[in-house]
C-alpha atoms as a PDB file:
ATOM      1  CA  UNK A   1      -1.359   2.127  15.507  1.00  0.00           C
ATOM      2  CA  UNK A   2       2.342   3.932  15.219  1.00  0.00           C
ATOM      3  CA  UNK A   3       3.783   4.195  11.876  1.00  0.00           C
ATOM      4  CA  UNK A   4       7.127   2.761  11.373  1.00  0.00           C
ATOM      5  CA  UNK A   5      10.025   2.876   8.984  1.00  0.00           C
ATOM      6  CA  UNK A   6      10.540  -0.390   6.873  1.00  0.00           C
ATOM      7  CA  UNK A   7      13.361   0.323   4.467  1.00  0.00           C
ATOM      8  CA  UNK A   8      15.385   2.776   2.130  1.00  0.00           C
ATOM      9  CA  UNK A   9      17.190   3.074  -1.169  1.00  0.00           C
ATOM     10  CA  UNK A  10      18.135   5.268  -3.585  1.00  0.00           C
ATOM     11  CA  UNK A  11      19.750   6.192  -7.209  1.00  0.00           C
ATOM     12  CA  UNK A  12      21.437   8.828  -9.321  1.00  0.00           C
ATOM     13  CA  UNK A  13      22.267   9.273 -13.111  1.00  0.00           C
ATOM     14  CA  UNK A  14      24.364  11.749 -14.223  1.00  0.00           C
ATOM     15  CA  UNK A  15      23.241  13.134 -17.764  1.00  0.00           C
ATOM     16  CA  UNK A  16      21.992   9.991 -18.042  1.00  0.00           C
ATOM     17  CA  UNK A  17      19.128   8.364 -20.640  1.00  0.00           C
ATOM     18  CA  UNK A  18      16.068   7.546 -19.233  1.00  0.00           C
ATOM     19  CA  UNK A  19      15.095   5.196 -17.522  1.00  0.00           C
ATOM     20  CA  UNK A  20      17.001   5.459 -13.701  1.00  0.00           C
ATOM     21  CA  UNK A  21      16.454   2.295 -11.958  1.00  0.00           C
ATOM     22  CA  UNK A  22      17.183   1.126  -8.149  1.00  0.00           C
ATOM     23  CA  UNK A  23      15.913  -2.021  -6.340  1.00  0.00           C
ATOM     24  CA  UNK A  24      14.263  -1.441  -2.794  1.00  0.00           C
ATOM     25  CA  UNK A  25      13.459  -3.938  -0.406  1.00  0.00           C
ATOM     26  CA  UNK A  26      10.545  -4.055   1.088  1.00  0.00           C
ATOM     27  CA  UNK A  27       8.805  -5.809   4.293  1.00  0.00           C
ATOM     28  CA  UNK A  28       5.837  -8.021   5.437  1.00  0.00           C
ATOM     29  CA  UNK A  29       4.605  -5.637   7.634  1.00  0.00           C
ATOM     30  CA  UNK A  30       0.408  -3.922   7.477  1.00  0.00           C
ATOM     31  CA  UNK A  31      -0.864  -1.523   6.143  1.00  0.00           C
ATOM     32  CA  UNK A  32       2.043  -0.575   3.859  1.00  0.00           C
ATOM     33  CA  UNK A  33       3.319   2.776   2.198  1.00  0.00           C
ATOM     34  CA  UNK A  34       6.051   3.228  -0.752  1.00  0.00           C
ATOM     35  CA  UNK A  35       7.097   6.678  -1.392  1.00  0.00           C
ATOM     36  CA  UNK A  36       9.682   8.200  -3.931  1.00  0.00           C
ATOM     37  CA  UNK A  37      11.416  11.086  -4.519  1.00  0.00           C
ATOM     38  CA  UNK A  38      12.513  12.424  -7.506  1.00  0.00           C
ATOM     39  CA  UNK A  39      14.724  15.486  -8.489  1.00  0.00           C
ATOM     40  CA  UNK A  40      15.959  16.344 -12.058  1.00  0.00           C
ATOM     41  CA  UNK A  41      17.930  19.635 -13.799  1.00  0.00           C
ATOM     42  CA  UNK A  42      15.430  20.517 -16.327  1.00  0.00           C
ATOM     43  CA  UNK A  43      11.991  22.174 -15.729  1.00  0.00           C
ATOM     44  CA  UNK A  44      10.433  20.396 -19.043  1.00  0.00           C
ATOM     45  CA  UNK A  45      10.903  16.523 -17.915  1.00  0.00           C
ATOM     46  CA  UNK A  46       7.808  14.705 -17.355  1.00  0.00           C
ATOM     47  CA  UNK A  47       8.920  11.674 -15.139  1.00  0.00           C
ATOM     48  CA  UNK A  48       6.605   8.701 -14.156  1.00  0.00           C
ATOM     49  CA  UNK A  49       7.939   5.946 -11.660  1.00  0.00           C
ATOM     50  CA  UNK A  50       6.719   2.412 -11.626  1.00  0.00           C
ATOM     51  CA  UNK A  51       7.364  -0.114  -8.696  1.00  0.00           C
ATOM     52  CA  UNK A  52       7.362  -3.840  -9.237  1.00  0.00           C
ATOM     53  CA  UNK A  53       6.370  -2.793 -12.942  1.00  0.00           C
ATOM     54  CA  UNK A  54       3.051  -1.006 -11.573  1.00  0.00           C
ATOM     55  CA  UNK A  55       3.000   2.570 -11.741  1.00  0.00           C
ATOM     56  CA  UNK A  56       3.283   5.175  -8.738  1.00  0.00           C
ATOM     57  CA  UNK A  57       0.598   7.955  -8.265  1.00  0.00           C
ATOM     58  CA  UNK A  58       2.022  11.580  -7.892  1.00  0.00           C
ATOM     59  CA  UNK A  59       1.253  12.985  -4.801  1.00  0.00           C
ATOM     60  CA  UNK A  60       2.822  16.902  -5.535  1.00  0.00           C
ATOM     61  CA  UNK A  61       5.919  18.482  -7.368  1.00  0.00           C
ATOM     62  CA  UNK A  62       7.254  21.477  -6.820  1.00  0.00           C
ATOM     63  CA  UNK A  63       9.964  23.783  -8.816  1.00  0.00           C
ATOM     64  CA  UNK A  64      12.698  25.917  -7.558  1.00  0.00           C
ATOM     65  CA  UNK A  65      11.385  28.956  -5.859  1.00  0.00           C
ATOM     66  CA  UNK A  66       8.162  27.552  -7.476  1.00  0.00           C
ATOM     67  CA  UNK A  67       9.055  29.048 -10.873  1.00  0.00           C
ATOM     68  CA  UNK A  68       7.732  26.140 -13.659  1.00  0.00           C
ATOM     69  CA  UNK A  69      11.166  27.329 -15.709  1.00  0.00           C
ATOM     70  CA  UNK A  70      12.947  25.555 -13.116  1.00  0.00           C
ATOM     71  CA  UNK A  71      14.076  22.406 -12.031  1.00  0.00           C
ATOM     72  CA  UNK A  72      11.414  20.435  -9.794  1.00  0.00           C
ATOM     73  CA  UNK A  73      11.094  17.914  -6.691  1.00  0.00           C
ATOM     74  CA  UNK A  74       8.509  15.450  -7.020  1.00  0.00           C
ATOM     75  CA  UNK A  75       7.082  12.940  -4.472  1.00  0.00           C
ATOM     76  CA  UNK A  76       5.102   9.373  -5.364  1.00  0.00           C
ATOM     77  CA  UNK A  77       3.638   6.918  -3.128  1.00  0.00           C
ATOM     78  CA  UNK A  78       1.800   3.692  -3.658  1.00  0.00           C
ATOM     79  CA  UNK A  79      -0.347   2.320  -1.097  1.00  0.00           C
ATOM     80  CA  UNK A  80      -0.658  -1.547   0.337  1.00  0.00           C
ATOM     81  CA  UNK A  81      -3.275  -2.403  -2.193  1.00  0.00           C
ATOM     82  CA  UNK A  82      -0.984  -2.106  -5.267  1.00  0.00           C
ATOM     83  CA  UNK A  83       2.389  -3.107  -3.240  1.00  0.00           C
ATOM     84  CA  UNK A  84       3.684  -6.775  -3.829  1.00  0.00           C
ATOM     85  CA  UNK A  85       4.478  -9.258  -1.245  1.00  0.00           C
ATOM     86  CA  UNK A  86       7.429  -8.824   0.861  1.00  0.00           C
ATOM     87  CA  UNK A  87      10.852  -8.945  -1.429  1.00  0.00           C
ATOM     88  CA  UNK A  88      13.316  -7.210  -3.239  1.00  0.00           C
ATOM     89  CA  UNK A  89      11.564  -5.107  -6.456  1.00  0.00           C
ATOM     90  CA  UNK A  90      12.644  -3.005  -8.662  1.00  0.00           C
ATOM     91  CA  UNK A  91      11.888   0.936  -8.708  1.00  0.00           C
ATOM     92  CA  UNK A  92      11.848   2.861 -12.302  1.00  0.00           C
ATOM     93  CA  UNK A  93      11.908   5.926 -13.226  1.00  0.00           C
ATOM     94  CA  UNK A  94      11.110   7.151 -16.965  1.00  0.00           C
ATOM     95  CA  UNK A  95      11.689  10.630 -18.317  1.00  0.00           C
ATOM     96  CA  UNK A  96      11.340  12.207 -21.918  1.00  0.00           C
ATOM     97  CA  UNK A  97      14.360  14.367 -22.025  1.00  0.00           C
ATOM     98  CA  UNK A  98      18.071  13.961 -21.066  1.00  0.00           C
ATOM     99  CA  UNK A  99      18.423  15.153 -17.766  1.00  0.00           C
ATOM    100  CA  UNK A 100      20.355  15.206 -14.525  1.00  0.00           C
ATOM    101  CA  UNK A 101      17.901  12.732 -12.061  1.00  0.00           C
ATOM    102  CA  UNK A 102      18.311  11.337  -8.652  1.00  0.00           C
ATOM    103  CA  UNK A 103      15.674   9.461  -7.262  1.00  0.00           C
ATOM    104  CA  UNK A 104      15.023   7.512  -3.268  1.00  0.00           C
ATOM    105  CA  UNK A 105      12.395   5.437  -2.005  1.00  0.00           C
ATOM    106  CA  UNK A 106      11.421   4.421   1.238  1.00  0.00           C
ATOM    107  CA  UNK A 107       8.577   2.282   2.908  1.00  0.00           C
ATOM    108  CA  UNK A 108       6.465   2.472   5.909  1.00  0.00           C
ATOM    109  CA  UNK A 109       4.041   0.342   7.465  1.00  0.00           C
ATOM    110  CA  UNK A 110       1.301   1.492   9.886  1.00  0.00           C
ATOM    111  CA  UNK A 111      -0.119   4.022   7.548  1.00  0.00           C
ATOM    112  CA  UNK A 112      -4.180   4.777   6.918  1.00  0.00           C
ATOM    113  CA  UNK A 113      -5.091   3.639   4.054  1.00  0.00           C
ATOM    114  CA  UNK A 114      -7.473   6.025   3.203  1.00  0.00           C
ATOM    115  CA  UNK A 115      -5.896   9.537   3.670  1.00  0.00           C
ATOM    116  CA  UNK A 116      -1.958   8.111   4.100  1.00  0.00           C
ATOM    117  CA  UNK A 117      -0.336  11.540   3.608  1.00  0.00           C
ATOM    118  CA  UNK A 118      -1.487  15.081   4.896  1.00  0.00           C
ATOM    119  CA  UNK A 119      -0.111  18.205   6.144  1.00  0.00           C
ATOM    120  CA  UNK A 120       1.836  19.023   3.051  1.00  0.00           C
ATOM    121  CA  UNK A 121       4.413  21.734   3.342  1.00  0.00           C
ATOM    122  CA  UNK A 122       6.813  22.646   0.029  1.00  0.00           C
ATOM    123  CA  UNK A 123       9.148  25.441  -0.700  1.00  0.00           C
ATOM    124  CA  UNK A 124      12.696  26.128  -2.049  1.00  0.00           C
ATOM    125  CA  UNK A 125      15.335  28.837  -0.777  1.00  0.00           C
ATOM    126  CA  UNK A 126      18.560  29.874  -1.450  1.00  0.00           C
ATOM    127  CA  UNK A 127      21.973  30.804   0.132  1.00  0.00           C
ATOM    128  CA  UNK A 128      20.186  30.036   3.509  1.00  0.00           C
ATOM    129  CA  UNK A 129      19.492  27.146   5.900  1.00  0.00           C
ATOM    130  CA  UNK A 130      16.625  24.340   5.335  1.00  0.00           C
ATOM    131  CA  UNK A 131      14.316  24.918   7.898  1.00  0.00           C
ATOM    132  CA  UNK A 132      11.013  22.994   7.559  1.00  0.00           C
ATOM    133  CA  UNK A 133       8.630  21.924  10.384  1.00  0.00           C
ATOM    134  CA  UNK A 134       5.751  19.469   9.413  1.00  0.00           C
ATOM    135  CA  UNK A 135       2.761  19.198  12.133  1.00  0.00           C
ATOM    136  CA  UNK A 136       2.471  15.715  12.822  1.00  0.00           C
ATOM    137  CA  UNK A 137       1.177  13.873  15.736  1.00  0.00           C
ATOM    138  CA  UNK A 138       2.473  11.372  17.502  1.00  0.00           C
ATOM    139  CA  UNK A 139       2.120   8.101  16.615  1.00  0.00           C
ATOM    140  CA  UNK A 140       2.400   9.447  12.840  1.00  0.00           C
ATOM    141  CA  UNK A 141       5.734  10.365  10.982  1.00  0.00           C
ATOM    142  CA  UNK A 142       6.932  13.134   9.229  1.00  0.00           C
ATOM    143  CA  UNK A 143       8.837  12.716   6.102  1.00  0.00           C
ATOM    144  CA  UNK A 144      10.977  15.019   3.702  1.00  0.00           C
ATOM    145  CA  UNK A 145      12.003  14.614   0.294  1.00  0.00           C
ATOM    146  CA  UNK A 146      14.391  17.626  -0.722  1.00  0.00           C
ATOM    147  CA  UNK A 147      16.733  18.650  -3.487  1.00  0.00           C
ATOM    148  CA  UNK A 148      19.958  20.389  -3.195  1.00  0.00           C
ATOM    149  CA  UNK A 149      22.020  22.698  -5.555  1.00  0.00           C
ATOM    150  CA  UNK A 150      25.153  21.379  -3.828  1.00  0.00           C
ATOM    151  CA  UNK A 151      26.095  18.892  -1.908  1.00  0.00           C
ATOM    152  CA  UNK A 152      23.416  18.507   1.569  1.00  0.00           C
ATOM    153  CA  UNK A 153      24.919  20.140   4.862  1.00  0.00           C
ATOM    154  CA  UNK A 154      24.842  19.124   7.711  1.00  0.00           C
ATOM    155  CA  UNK A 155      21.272  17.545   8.768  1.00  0.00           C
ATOM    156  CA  UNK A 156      19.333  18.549  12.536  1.00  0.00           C
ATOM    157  CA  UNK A 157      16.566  16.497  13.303  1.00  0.00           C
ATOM    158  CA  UNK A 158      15.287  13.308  11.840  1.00  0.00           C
ATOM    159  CA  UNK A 159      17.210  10.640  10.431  1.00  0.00           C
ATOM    160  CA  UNK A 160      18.734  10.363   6.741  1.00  0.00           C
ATOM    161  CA  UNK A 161      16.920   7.653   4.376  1.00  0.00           C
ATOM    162  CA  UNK A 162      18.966   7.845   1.467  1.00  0.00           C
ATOM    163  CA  UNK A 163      21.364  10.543   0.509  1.00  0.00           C
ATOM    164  CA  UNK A 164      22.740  10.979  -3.155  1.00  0.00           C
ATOM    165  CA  UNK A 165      25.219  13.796  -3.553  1.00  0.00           C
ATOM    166  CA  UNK A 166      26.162  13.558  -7.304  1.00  0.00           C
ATOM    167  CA  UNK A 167      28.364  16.924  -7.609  1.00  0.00           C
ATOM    168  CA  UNK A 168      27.446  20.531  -7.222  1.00  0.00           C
ATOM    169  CA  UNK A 169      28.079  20.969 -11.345  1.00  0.00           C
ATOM    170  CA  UNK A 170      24.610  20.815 -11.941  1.00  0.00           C
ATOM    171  CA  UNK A 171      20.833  23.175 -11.113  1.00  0.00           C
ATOM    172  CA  UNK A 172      19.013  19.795  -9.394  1.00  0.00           C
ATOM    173  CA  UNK A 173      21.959  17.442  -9.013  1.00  0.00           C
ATOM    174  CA  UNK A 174      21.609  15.938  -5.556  1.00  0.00           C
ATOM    175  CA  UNK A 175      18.595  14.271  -3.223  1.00  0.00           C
ATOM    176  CA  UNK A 176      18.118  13.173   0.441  1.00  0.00           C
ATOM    177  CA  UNK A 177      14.863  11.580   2.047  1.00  0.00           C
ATOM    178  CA  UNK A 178      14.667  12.337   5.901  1.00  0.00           C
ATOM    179  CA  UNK A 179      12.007  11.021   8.571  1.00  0.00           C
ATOM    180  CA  UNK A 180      11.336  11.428  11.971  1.00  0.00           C
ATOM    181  CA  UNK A 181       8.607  10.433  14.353  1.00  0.00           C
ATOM    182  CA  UNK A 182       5.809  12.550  15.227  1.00  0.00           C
ATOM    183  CA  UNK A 183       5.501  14.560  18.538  1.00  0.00           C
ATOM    184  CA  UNK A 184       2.923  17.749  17.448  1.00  0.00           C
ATOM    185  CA  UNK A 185       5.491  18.911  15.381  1.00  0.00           C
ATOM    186  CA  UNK A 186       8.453  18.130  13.462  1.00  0.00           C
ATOM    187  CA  UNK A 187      11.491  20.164  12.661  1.00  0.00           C
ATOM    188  CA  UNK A 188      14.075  19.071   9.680  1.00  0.00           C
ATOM    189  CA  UNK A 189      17.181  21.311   9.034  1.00  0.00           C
ATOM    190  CA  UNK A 190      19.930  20.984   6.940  1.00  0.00           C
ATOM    191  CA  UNK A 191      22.781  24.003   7.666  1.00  0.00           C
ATOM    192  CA  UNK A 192      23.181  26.351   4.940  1.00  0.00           C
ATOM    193  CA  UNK A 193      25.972  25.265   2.026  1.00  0.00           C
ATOM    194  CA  UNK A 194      25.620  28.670  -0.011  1.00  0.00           C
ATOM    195  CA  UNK A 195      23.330  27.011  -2.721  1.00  0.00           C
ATOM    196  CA  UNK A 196      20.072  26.160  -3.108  1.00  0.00           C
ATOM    197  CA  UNK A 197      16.981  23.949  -1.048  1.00  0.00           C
ATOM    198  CA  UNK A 198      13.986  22.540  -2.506  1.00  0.00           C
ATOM    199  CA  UNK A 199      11.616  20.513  -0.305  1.00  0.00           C
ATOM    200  CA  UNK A 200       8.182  18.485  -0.082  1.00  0.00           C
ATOM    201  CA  UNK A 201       7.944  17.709   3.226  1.00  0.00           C
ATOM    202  CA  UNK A 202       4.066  15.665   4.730  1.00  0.00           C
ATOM    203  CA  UNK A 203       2.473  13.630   7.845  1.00  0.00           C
ATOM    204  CA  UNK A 204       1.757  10.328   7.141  1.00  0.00           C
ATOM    205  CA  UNK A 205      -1.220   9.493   9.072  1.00  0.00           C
ATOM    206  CA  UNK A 206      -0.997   6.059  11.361  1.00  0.00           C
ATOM    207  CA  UNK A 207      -3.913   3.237  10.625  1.00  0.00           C
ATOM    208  CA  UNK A 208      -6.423   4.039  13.364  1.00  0.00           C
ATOM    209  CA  UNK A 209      -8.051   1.488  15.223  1.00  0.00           C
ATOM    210  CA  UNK A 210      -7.197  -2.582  15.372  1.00  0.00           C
ATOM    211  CA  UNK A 211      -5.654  -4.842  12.710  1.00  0.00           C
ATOM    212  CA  UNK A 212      -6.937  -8.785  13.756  1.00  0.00           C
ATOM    213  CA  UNK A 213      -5.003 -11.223  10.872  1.00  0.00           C
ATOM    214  CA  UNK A 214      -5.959 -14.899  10.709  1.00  0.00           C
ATOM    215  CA  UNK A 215      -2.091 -16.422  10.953  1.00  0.00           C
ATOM    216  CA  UNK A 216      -3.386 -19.890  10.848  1.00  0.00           C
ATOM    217  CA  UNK A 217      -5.873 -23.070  11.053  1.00  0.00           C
ATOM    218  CA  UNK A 218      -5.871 -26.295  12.187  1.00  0.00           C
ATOM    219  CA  UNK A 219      -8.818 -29.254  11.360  1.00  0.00           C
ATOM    220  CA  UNK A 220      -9.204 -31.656  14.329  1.00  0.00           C
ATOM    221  CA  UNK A 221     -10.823 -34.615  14.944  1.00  0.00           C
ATOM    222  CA  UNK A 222     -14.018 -34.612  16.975  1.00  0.00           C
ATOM    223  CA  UNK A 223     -12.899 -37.921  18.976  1.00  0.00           C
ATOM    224  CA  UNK A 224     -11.967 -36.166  22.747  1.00  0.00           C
ATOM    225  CA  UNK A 225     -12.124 -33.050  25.114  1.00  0.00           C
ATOM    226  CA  UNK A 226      -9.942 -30.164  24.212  1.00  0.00           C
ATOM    227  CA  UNK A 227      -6.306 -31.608  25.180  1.00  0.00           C
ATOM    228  CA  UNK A 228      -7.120 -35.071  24.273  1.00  0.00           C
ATOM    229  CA  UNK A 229      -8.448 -34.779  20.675  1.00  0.00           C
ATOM    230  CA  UNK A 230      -6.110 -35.425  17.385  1.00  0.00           C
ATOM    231  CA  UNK A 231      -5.504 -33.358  14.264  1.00  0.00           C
ATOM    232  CA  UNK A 232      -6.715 -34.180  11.164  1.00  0.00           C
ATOM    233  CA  UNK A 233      -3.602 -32.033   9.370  1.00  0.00           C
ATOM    234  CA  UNK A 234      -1.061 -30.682  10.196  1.00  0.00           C
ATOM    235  CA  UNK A 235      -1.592 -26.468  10.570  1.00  0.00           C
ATOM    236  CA  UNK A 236      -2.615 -24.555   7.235  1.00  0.00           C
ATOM    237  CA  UNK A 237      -3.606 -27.817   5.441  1.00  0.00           C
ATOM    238  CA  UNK A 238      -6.766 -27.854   4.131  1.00  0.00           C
ATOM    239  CA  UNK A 239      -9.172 -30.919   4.446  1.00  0.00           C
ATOM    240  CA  UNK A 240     -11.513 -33.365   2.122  1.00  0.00           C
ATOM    241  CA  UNK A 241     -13.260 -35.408   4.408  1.00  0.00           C
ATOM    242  CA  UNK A 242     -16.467 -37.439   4.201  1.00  0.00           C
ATOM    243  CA  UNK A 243     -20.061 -36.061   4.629  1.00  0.00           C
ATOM    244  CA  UNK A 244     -21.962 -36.734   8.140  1.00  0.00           C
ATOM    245  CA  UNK A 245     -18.143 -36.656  10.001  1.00  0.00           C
ATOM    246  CA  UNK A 246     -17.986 -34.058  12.517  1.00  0.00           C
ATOM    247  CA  UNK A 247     -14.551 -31.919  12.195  1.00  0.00           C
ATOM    248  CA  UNK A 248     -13.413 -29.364  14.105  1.00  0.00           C
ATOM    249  CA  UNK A 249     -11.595 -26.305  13.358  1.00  0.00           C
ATOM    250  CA  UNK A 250      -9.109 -24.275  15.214  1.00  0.00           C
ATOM    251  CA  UNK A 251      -8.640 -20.486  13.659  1.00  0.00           C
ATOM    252  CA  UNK A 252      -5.201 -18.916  15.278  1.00  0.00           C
ATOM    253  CA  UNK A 253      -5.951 -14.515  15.178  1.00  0.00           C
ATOM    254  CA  UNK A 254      -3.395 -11.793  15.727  1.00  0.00           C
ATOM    255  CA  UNK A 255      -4.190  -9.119  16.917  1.00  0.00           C
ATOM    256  CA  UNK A 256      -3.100  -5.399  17.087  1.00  0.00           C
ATOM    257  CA  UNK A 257      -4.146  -2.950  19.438  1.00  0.00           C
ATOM    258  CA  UNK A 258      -6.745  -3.575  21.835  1.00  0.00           C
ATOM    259  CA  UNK A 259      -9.781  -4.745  19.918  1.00  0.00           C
ATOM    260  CA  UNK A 260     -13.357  -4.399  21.714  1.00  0.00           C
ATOM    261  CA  UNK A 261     -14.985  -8.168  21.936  1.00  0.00           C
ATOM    262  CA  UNK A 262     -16.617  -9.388  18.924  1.00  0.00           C
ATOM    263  CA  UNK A 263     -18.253 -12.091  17.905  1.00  0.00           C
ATOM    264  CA  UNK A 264     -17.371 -13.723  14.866  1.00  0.00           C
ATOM    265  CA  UNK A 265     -19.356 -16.044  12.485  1.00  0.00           C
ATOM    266  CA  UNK A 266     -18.386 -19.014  10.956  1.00  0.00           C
ATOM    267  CA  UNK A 267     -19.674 -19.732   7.412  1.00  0.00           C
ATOM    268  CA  UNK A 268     -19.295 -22.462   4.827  1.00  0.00           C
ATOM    269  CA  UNK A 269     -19.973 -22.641   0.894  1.00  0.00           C
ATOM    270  CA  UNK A 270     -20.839 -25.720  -0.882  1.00  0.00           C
ATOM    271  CA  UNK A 271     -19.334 -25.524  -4.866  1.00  0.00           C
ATOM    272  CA  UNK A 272     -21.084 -23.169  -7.179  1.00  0.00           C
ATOM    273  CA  UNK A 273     -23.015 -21.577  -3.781  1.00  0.00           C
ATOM    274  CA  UNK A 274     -23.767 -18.884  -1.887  1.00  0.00           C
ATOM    275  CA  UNK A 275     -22.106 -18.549   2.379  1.00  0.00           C
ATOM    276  CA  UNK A 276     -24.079 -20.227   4.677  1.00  0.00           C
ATOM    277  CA  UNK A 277     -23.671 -19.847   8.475  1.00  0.00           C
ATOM    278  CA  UNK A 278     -22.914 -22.789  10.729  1.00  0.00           C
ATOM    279  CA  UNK A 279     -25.549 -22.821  12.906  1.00  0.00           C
ATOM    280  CA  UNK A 280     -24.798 -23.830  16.128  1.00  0.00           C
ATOM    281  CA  UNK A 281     -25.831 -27.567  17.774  1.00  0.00           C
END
């Protein structure tokens, strides 16, 4: 599989109170990823970020020129299992001191489940360029979440997500989110605005192998040959139907990739029971 961008959106609070809040938008697609960024002026903040009301896990955070008496960058994700369906939710983000904060999120689908992020690089400089390159293979996309003293320069390579220049008044004031398809390796730049760059850049990993989704059924009536027979329903209705009456079911798969042959099994459970297969006439 090839990992692909869903959707952005961002936020920024100026000296605000906890907590910052943005909606994001996010798809239908498979094996889905979330991921925030989060920048604030003060090095004593402890932030948490919930999506949909269900909290984010931290993946890293790192401080300017990784001193803890500094402002920090962090990055959250949340993987498919604790995203909601496909719709418009609302991203939070909850801090225990009055700070500067800026936060962006954007989604992905395509991404393994199991490992969805590697190849972590972080860092911070100052008065110079951002230069970061992220291994990443193709078929698997780099992102960066970065901070800014000022407001970003100019960007080379990859594509902006969300940008949020607040001002260059204050230490952590001002966040981007870039990605860019994999190819071996990926290089971000932003050119140099006489401040300060703080970055977590990773490689989110591509689902490997075949996705097959059921996108439908159909019951049919066992009363001709395979053009001439009638439905039953119509197509995702299920069925009560006397006992003794043969029935016939249609099962519509999609499939991604190029899946191997398989053979599937058909089961049935009567109420209270275990899955029995239908053994064939």
């Amino acid at each position: 599989m090839t990992v692909s961008y869903d959707n952005a959106a961002g936020n920024k609070e100026s000296a605000g109170g906890s907590p910052l809040t943005w909606n994001h938008s996010i798809g239908s697609g498979s094996n889905r990823l979330l991921v925030v960024g989060v920048t604030n002026e003060l090095y004593n903040a402890v932030m948490s970020v919930k999506y949909n009301t269900v909290s984010m896990t931290e993946w890293s955070h790192y401080h300017v020129y990784n001193d803890t008496s500094n402002p920090f960058l962090t990055f959250f994700y949340m993987k498919e299992a604790d995203l909601p369906a496909a719709g418009t939710y609302e991203v939070e983000v909850t801090y225990t001191v009055t700070t500067t904060v800026t936060g962006g999120s954007i989604s992905f689908s395509g991404v393994d489940q199991t490992t969805p992020l590697q190849n972590k690089v972080e860092g911070s400089t100052l008065n110079v360029a951002l230069d970061v390159t992220i291994t990443c293979a193709s078929g698997n996309m780099a992102v960066l979440l970065a901070g800014c003293g000022s407001a970003f320069g100019t960007l080379g390579g990859g594509t902006n997500r969300y940008l949020q220049n607040n001002d260059s008044s204050s230490f952590m004031n001002n966040g981007a989110g870039v990605t860019e398809p994999g190819d071996g390796s990926v290089n971000i730049t932003y050119t140099n605005v006489g401040d300060w760059y703080t970055w977590i850049g990773a490689d989110i990993l591509a689902a490997s192998g075949t996705i097959i989704d059921q996108e439908g059924f159909r019951f049919r009536n066992d009363d001709g040959d395979e053009d001439a027979a009638t439905w039953k329903e119509a197509q995702d209705t299920n069925l009560t139907a006397a006992k003794s009456v043969n029935t016939r079911l249609r099962v519509i798969l999609d499939a991604t990739g190029d899946p191997a042959t398989t053979q599937y099994q058909l089961e049935y459970r009567r109420s209270g029971q275990l899955w029995r297969k239908v053994e064939a006439e």
